[in-house]
PDBML (XML) file of the C-alpha atoms, coordinates in Angstrom:
<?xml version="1.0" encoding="UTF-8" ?>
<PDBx:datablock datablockName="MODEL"
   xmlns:PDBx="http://pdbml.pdb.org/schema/pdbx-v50.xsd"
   xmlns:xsi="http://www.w3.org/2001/XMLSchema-instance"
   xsi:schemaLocation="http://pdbml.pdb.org/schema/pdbx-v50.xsd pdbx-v50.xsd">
   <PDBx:atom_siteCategory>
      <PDBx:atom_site id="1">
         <PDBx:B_iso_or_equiv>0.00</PDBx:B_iso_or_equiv>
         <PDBx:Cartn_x>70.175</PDBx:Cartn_x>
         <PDBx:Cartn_y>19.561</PDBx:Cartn_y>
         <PDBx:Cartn_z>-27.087</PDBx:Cartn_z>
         <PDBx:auth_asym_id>A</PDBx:auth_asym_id>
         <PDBx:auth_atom_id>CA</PDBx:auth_atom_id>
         <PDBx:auth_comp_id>UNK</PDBx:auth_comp_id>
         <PDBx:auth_seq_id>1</PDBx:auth_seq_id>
         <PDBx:group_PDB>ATOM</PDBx:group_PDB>
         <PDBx:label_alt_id xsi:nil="true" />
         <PDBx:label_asym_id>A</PDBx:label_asym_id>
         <PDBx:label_atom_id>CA</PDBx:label_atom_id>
         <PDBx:label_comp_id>UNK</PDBx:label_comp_id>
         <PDBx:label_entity_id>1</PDBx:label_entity_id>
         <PDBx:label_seq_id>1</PDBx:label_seq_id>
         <PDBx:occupancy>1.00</PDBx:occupancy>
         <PDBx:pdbx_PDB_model_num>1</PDBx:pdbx_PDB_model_num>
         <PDBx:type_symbol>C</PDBx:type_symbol>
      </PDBx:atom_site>
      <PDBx:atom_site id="2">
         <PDBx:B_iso_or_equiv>0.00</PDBx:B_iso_or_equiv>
         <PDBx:Cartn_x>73.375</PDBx:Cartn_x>
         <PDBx:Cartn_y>20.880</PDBx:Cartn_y>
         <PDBx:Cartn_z>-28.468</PDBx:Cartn_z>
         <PDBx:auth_asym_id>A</PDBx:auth_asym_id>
         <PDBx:auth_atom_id>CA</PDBx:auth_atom_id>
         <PDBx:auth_comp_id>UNK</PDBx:auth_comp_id>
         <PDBx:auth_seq_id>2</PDBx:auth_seq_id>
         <PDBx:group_PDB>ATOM</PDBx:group_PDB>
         <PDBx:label_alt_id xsi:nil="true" />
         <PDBx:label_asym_id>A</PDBx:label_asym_id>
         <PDBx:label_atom_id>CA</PDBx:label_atom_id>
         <PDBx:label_comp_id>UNK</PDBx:label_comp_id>
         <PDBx:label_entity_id>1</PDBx:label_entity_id>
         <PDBx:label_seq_id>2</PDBx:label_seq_id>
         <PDBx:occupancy>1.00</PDBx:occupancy>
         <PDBx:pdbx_PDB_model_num>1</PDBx:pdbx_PDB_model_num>
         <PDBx:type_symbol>C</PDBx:type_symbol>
      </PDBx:atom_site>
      <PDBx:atom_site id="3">
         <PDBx:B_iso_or_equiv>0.00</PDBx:B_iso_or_equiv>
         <PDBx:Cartn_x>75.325</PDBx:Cartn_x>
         <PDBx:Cartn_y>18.453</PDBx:Cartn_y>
         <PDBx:Cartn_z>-26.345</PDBx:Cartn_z>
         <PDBx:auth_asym_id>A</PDBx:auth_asym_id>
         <PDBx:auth_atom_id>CA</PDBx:auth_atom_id>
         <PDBx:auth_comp_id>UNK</PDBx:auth_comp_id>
         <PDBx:auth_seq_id>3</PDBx:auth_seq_id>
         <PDBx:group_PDB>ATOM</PDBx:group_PDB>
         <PDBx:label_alt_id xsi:nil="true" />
         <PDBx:label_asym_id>A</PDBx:label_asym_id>
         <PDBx:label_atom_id>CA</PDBx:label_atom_id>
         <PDBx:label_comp_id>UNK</PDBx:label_comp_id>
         <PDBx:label_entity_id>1</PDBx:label_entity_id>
         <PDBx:label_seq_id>3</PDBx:label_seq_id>
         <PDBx:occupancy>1.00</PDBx:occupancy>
         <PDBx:pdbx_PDB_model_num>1</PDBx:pdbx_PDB_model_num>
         <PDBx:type_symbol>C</PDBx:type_symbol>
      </PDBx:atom_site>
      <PDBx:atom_site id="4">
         <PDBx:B_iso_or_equiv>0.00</PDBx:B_iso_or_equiv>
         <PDBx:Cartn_x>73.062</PDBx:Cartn_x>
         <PDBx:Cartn_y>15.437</PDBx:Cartn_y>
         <PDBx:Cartn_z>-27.666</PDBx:Cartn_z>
         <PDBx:auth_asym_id>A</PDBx:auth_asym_id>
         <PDBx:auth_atom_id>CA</PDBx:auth_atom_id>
         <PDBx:auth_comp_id>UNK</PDBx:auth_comp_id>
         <PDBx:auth_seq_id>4</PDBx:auth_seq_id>
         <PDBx:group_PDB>ATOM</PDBx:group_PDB>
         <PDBx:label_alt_id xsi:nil="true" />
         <PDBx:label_asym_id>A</PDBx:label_asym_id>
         <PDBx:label_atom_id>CA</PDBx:label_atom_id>
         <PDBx:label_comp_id>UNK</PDBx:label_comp_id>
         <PDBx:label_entity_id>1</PDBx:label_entity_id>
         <PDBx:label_seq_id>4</PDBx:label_seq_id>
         <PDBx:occupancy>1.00</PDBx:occupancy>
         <PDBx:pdbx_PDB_model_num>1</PDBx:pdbx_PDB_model_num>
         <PDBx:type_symbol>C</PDBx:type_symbol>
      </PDBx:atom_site>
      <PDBx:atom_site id="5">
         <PDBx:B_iso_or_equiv>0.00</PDBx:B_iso_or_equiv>
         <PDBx:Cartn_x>72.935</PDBx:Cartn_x>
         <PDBx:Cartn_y>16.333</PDBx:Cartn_y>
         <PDBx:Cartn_z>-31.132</PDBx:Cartn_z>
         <PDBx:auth_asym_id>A</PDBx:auth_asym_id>
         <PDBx:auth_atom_id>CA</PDBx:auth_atom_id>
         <PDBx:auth_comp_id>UNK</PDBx:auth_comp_id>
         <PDBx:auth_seq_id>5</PDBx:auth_seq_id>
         <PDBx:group_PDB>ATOM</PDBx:group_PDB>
         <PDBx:label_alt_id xsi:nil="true" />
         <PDBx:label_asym_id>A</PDBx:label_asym_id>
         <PDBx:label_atom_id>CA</PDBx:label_atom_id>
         <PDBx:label_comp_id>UNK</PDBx:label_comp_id>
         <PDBx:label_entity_id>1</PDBx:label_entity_id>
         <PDBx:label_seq_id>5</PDBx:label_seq_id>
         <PDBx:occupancy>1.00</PDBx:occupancy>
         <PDBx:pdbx_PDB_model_num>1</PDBx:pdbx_PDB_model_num>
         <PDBx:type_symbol>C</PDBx:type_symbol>
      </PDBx:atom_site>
      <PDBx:atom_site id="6">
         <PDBx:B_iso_or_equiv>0.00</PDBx:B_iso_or_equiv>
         <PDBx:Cartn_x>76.651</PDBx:Cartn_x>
         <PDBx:Cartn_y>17.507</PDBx:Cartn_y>
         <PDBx:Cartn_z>-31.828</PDBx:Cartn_z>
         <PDBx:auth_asym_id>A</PDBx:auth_asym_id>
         <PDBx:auth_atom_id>CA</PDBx:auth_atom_id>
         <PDBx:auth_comp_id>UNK</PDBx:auth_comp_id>
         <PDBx:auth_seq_id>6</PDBx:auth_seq_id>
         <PDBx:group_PDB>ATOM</PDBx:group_PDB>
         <PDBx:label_alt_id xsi:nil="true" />
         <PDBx:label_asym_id>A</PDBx:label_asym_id>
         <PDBx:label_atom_id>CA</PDBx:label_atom_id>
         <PDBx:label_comp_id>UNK</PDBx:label_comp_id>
         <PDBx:label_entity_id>1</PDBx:label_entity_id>
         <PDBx:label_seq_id>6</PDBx:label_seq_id>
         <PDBx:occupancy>1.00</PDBx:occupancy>
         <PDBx:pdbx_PDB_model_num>1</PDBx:pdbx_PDB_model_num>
         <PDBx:type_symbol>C</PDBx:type_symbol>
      </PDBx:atom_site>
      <PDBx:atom_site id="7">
         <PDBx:B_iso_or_equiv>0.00</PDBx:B_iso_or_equiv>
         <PDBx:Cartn_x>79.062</PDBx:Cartn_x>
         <PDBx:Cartn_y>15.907</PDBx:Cartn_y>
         <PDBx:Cartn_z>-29.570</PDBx:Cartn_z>
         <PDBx:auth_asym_id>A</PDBx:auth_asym_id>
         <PDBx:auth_atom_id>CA</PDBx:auth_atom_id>
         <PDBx:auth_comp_id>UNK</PDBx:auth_comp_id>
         <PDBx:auth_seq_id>7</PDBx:auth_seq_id>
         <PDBx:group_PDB>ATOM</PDBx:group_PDB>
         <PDBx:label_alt_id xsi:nil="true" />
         <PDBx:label_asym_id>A</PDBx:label_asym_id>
         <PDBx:label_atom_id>CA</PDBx:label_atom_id>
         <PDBx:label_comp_id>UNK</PDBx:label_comp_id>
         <PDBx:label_entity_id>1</PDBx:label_entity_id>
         <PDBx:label_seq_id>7</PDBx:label_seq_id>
         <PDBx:occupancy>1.00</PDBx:occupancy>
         <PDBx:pdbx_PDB_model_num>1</PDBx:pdbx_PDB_model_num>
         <PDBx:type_symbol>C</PDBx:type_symbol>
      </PDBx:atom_site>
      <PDBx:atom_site id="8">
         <PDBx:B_iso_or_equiv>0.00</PDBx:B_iso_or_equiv>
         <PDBx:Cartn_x>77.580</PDBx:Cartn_x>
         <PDBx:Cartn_y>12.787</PDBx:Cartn_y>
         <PDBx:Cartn_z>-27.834</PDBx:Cartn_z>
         <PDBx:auth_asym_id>A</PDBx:auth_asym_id>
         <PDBx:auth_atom_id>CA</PDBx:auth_atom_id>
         <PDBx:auth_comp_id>UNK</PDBx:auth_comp_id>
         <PDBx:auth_seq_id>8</PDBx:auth_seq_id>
         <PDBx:group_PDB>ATOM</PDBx:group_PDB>
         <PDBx:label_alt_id xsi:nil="true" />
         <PDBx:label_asym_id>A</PDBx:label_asym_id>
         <PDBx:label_atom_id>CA</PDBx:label_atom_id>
         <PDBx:label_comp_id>UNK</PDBx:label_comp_id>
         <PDBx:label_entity_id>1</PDBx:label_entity_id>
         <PDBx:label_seq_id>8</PDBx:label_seq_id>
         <PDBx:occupancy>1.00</PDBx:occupancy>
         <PDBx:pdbx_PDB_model_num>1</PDBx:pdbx_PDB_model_num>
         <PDBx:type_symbol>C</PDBx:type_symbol>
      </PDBx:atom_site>
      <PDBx:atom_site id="9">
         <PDBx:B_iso_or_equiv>0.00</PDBx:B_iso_or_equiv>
         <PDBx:Cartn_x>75.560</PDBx:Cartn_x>
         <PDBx:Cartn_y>12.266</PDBx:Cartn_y>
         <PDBx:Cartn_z>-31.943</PDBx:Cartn_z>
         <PDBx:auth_asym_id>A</PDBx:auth_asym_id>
         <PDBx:auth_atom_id>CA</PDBx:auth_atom_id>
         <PDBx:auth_comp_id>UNK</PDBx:auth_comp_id>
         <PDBx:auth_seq_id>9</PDBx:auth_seq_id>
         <PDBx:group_PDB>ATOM</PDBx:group_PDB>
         <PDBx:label_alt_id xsi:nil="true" />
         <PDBx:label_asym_id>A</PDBx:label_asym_id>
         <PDBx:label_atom_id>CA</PDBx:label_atom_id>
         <PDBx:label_comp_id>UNK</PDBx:label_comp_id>
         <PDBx:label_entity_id>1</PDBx:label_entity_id>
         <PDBx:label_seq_id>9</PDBx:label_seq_id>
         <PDBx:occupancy>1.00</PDBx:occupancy>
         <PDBx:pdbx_PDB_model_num>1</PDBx:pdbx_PDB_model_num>
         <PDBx:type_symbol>C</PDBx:type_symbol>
      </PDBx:atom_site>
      <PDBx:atom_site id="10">
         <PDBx:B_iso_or_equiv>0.00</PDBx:B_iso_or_equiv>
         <PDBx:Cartn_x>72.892</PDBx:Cartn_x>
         <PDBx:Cartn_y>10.701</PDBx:Cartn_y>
         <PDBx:Cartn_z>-30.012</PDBx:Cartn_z>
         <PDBx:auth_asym_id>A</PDBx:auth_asym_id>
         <PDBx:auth_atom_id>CA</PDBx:auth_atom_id>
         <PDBx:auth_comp_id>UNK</PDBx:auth_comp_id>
         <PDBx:auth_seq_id>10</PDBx:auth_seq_id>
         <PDBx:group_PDB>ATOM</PDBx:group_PDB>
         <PDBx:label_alt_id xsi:nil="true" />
         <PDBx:label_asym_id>A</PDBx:label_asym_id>
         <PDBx:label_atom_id>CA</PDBx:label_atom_id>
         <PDBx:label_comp_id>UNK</PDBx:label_comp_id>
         <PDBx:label_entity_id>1</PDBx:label_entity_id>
         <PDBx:label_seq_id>10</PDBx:label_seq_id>
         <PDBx:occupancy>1.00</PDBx:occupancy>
         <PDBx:pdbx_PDB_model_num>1</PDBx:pdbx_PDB_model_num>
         <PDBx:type_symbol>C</PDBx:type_symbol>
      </PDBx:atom_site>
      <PDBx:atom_site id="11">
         <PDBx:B_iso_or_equiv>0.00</PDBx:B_iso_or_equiv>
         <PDBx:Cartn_x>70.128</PDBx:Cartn_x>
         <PDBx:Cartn_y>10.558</PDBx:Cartn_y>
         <PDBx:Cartn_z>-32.596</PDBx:Cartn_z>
         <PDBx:auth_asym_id>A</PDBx:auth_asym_id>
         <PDBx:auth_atom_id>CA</PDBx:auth_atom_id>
         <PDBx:auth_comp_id>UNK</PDBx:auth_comp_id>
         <PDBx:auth_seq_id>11</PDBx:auth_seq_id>
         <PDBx:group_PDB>ATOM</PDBx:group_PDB>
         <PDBx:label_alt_id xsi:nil="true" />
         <PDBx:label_asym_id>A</PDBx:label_asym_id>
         <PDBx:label_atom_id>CA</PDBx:label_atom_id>
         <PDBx:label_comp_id>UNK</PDBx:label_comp_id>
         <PDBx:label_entity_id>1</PDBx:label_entity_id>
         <PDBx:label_seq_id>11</PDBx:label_seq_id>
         <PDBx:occupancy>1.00</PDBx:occupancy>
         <PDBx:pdbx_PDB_model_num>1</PDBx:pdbx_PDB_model_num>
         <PDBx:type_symbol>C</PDBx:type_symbol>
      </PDBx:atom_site>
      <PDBx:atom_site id="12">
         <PDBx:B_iso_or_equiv>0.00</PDBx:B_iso_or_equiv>
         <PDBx:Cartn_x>67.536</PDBx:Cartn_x>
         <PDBx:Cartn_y>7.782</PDBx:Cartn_y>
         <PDBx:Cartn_z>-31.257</PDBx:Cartn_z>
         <PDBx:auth_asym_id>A</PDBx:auth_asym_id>
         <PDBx:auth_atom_id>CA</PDBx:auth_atom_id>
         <PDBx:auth_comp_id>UNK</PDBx:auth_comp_id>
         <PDBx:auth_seq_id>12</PDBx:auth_seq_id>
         <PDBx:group_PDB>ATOM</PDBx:group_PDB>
         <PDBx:label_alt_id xsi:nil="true" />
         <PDBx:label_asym_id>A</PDBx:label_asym_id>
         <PDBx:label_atom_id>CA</PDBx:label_atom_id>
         <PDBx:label_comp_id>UNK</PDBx:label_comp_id>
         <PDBx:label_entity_id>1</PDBx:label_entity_id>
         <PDBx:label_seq_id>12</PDBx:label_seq_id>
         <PDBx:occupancy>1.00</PDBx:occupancy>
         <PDBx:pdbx_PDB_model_num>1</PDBx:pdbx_PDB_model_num>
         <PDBx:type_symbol>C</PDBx:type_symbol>
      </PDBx:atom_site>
      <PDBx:atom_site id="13">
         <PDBx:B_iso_or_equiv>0.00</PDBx:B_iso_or_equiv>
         <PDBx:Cartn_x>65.674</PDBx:Cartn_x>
         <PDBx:Cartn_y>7.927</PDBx:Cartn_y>
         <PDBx:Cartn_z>-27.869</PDBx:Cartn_z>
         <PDBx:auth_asym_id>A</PDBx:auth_asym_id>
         <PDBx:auth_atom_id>CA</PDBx:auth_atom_id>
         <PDBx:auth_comp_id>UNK</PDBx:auth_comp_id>
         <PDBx:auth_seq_id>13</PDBx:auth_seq_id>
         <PDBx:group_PDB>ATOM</PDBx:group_PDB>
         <PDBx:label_alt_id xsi:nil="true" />
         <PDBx:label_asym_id>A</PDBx:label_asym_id>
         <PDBx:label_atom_id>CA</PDBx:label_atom_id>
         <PDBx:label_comp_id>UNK</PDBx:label_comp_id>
         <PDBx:label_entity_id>1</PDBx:label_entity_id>
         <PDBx:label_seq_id>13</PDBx:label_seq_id>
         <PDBx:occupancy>1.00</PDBx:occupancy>
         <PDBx:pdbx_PDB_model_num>1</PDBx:pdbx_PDB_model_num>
         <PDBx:type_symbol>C</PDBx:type_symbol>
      </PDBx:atom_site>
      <PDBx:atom_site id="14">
         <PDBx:B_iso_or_equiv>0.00</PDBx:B_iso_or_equiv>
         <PDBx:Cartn_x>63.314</PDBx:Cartn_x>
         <PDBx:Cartn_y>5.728</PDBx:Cartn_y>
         <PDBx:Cartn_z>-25.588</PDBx:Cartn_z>
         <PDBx:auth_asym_id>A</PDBx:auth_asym_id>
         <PDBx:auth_atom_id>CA</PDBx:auth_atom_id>
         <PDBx:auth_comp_id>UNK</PDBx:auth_comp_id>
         <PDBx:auth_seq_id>14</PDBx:auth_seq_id>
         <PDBx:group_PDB>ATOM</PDBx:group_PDB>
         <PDBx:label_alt_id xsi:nil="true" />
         <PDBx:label_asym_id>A</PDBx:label_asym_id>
         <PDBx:label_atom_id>CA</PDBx:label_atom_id>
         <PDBx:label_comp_id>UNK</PDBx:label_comp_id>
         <PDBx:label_entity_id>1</PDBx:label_entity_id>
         <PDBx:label_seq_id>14</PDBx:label_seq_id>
         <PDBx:occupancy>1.00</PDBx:occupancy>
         <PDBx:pdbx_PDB_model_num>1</PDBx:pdbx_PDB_model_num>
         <PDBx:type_symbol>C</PDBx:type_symbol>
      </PDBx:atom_site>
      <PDBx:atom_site id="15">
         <PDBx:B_iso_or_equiv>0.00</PDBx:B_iso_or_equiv>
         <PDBx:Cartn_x>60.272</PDBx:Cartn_x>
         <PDBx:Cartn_y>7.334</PDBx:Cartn_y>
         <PDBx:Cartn_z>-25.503</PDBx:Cartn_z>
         <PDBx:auth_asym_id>A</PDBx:auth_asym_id>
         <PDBx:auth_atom_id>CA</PDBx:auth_atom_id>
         <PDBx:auth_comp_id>UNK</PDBx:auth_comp_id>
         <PDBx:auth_seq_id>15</PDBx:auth_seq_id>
         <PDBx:group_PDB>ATOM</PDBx:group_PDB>
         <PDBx:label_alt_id xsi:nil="true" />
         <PDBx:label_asym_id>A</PDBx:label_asym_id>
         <PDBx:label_atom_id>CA</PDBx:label_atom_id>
         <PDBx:label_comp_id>UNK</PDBx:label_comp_id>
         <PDBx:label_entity_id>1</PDBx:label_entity_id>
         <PDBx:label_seq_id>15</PDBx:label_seq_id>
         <PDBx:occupancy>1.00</PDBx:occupancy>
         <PDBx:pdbx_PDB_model_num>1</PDBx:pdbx_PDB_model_num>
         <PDBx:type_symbol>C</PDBx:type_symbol>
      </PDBx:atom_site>
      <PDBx:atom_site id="16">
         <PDBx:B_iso_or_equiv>0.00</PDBx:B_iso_or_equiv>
         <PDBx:Cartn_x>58.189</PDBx:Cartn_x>
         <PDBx:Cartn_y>4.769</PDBx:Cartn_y>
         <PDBx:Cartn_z>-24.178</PDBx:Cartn_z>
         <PDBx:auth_asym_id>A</PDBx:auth_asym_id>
         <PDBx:auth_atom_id>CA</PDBx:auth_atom_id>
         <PDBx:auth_comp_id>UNK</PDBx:auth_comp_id>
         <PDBx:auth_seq_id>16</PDBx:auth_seq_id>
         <PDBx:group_PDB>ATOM</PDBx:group_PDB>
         <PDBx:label_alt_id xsi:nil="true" />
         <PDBx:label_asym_id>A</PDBx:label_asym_id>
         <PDBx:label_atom_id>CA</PDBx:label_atom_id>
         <PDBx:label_comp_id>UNK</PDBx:label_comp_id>
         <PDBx:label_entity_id>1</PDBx:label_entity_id>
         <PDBx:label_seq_id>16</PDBx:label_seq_id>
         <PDBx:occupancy>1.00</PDBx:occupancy>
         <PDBx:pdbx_PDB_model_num>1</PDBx:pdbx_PDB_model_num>
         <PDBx:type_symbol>C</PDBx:type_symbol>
      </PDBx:atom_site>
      <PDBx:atom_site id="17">
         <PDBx:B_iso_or_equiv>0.00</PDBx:B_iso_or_equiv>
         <PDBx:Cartn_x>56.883</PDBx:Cartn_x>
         <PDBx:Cartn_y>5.742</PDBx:Cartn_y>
         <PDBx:Cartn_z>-20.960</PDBx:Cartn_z>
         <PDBx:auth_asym_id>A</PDBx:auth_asym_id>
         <PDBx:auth_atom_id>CA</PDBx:auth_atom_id>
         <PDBx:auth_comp_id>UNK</PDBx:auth_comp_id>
         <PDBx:auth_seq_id>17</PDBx:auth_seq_id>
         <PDBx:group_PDB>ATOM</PDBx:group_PDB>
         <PDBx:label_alt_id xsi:nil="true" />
         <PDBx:label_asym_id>A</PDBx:label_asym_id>
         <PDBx:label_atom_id>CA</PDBx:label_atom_id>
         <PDBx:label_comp_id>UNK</PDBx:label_comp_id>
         <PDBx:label_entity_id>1</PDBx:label_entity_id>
         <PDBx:label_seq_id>17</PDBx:label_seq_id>
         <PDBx:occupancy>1.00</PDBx:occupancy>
         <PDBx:pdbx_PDB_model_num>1</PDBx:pdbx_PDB_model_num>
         <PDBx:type_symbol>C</PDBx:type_symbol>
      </PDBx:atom_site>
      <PDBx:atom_site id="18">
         <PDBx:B_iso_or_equiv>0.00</PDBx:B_iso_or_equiv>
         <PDBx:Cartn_x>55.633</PDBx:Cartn_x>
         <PDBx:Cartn_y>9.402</PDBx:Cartn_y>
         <PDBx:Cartn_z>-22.851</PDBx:Cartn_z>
         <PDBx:auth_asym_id>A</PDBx:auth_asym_id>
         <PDBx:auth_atom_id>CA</PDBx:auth_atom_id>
         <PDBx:auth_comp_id>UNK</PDBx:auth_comp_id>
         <PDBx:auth_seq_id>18</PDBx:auth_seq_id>
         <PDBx:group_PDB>ATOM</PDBx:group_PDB>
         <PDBx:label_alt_id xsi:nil="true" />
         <PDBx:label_asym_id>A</PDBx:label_asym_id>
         <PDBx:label_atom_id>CA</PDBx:label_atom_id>
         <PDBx:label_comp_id>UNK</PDBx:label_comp_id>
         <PDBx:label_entity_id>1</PDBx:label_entity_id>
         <PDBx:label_seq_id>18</PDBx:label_seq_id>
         <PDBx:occupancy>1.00</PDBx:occupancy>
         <PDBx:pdbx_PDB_model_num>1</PDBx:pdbx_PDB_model_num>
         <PDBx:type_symbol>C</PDBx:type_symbol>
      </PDBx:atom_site>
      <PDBx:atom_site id="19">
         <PDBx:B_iso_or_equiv>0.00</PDBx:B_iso_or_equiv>
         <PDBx:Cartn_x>54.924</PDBx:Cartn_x>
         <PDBx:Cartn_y>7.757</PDBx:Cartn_y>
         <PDBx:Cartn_z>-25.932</PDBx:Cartn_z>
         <PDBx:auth_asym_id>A</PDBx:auth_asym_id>
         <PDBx:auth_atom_id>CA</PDBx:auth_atom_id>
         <PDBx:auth_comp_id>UNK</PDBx:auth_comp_id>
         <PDBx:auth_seq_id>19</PDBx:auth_seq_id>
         <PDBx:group_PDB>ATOM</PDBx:group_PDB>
         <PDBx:label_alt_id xsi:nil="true" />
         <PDBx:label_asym_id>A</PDBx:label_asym_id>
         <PDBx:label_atom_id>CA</PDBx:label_atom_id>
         <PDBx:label_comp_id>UNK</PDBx:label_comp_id>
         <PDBx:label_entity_id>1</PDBx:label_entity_id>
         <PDBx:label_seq_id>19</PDBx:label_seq_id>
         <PDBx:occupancy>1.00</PDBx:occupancy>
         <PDBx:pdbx_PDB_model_num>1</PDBx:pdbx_PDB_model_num>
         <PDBx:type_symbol>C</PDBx:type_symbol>
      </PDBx:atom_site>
      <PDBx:atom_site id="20">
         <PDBx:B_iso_or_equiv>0.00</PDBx:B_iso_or_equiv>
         <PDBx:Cartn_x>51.236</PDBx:Cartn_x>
         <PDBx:Cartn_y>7.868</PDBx:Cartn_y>
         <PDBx:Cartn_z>-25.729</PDBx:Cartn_z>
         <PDBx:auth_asym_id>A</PDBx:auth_asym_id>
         <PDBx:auth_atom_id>CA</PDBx:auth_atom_id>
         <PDBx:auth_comp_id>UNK</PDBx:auth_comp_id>
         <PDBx:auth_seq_id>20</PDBx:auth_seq_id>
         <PDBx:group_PDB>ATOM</PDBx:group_PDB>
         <PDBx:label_alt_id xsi:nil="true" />
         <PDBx:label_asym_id>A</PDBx:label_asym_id>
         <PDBx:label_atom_id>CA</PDBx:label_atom_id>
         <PDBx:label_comp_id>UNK</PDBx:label_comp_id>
         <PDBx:label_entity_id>1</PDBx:label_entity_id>
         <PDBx:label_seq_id>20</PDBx:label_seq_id>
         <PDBx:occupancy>1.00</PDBx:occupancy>
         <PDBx:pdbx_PDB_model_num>1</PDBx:pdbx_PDB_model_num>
         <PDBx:type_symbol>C</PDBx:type_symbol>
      </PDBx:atom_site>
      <PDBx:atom_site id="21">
         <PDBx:B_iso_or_equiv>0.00</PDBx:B_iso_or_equiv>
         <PDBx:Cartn_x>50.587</PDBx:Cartn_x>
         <PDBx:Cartn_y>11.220</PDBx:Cartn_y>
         <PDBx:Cartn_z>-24.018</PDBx:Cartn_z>
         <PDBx:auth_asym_id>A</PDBx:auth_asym_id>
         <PDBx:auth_atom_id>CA</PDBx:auth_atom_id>
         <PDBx:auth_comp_id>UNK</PDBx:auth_comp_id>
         <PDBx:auth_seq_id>21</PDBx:auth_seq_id>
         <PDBx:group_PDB>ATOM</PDBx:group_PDB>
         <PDBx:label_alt_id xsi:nil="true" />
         <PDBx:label_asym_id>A</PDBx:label_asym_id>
         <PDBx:label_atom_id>CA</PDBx:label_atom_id>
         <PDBx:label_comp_id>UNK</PDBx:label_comp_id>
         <PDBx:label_entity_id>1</PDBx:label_entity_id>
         <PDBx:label_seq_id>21</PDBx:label_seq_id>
         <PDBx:occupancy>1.00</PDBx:occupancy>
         <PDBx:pdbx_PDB_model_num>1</PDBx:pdbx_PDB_model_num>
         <PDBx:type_symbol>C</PDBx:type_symbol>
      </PDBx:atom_site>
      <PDBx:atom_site id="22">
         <PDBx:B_iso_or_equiv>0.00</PDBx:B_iso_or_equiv>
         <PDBx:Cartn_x>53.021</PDBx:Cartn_x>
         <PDBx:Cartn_y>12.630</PDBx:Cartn_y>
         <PDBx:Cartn_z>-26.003</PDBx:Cartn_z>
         <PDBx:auth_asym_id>A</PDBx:auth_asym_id>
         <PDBx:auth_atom_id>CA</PDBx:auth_atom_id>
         <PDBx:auth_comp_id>UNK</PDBx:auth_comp_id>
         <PDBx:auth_seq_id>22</PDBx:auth_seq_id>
         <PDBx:group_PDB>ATOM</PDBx:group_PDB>
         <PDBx:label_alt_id xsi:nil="true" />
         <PDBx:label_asym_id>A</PDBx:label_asym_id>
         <PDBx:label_atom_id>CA</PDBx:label_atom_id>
         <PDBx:label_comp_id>UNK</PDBx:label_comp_id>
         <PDBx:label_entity_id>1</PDBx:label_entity_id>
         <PDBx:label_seq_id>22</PDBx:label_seq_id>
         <PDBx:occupancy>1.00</PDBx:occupancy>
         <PDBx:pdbx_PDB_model_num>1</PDBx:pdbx_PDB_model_num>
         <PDBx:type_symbol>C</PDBx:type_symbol>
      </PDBx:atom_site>
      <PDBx:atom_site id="23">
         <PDBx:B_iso_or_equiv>0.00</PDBx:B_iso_or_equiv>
         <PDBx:Cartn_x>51.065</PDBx:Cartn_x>
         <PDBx:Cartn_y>11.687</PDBx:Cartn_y>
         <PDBx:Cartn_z>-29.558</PDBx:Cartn_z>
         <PDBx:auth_asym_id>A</PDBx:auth_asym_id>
         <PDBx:auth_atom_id>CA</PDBx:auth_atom_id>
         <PDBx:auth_comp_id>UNK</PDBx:auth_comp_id>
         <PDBx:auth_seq_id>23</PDBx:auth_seq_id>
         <PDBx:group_PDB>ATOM</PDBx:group_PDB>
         <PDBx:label_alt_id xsi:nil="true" />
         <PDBx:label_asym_id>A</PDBx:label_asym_id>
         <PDBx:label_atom_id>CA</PDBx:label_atom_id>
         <PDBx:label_comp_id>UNK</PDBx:label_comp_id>
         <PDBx:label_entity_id>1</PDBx:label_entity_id>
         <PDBx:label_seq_id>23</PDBx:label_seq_id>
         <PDBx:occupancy>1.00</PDBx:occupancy>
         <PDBx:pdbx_PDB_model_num>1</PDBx:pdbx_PDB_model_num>
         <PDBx:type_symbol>C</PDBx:type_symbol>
      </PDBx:atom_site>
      <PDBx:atom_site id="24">
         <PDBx:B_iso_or_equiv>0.00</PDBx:B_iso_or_equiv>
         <PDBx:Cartn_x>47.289</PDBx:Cartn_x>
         <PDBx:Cartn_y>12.549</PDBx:Cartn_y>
         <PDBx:Cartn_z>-28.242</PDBx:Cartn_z>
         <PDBx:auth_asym_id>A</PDBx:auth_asym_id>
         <PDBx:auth_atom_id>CA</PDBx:auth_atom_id>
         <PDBx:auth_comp_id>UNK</PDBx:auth_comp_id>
         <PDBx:auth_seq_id>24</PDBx:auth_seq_id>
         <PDBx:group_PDB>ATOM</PDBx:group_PDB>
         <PDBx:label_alt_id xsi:nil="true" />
         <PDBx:label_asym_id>A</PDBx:label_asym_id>
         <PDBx:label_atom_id>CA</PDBx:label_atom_id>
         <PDBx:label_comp_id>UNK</PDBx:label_comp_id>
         <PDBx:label_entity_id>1</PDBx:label_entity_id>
         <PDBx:label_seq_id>24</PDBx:label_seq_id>
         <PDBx:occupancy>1.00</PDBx:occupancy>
         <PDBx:pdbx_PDB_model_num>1</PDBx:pdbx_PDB_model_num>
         <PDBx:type_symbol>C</PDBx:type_symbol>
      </PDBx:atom_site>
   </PDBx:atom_siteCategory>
</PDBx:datablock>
């Protein structure tokens, strides 16, 4: 997470293939 959010600043992801099971 730390990586992602603070040095790489990647802020959007795919979350496509999880998208449903993920909201229900």
């Amino acid at each position: 997470w730390n990586r992602a959010m603070y040095l790489r600043e990647t802020f959007v992801i795919d979350m496509q293939r999880w998208s449903d099971v993920l909201h229900s």
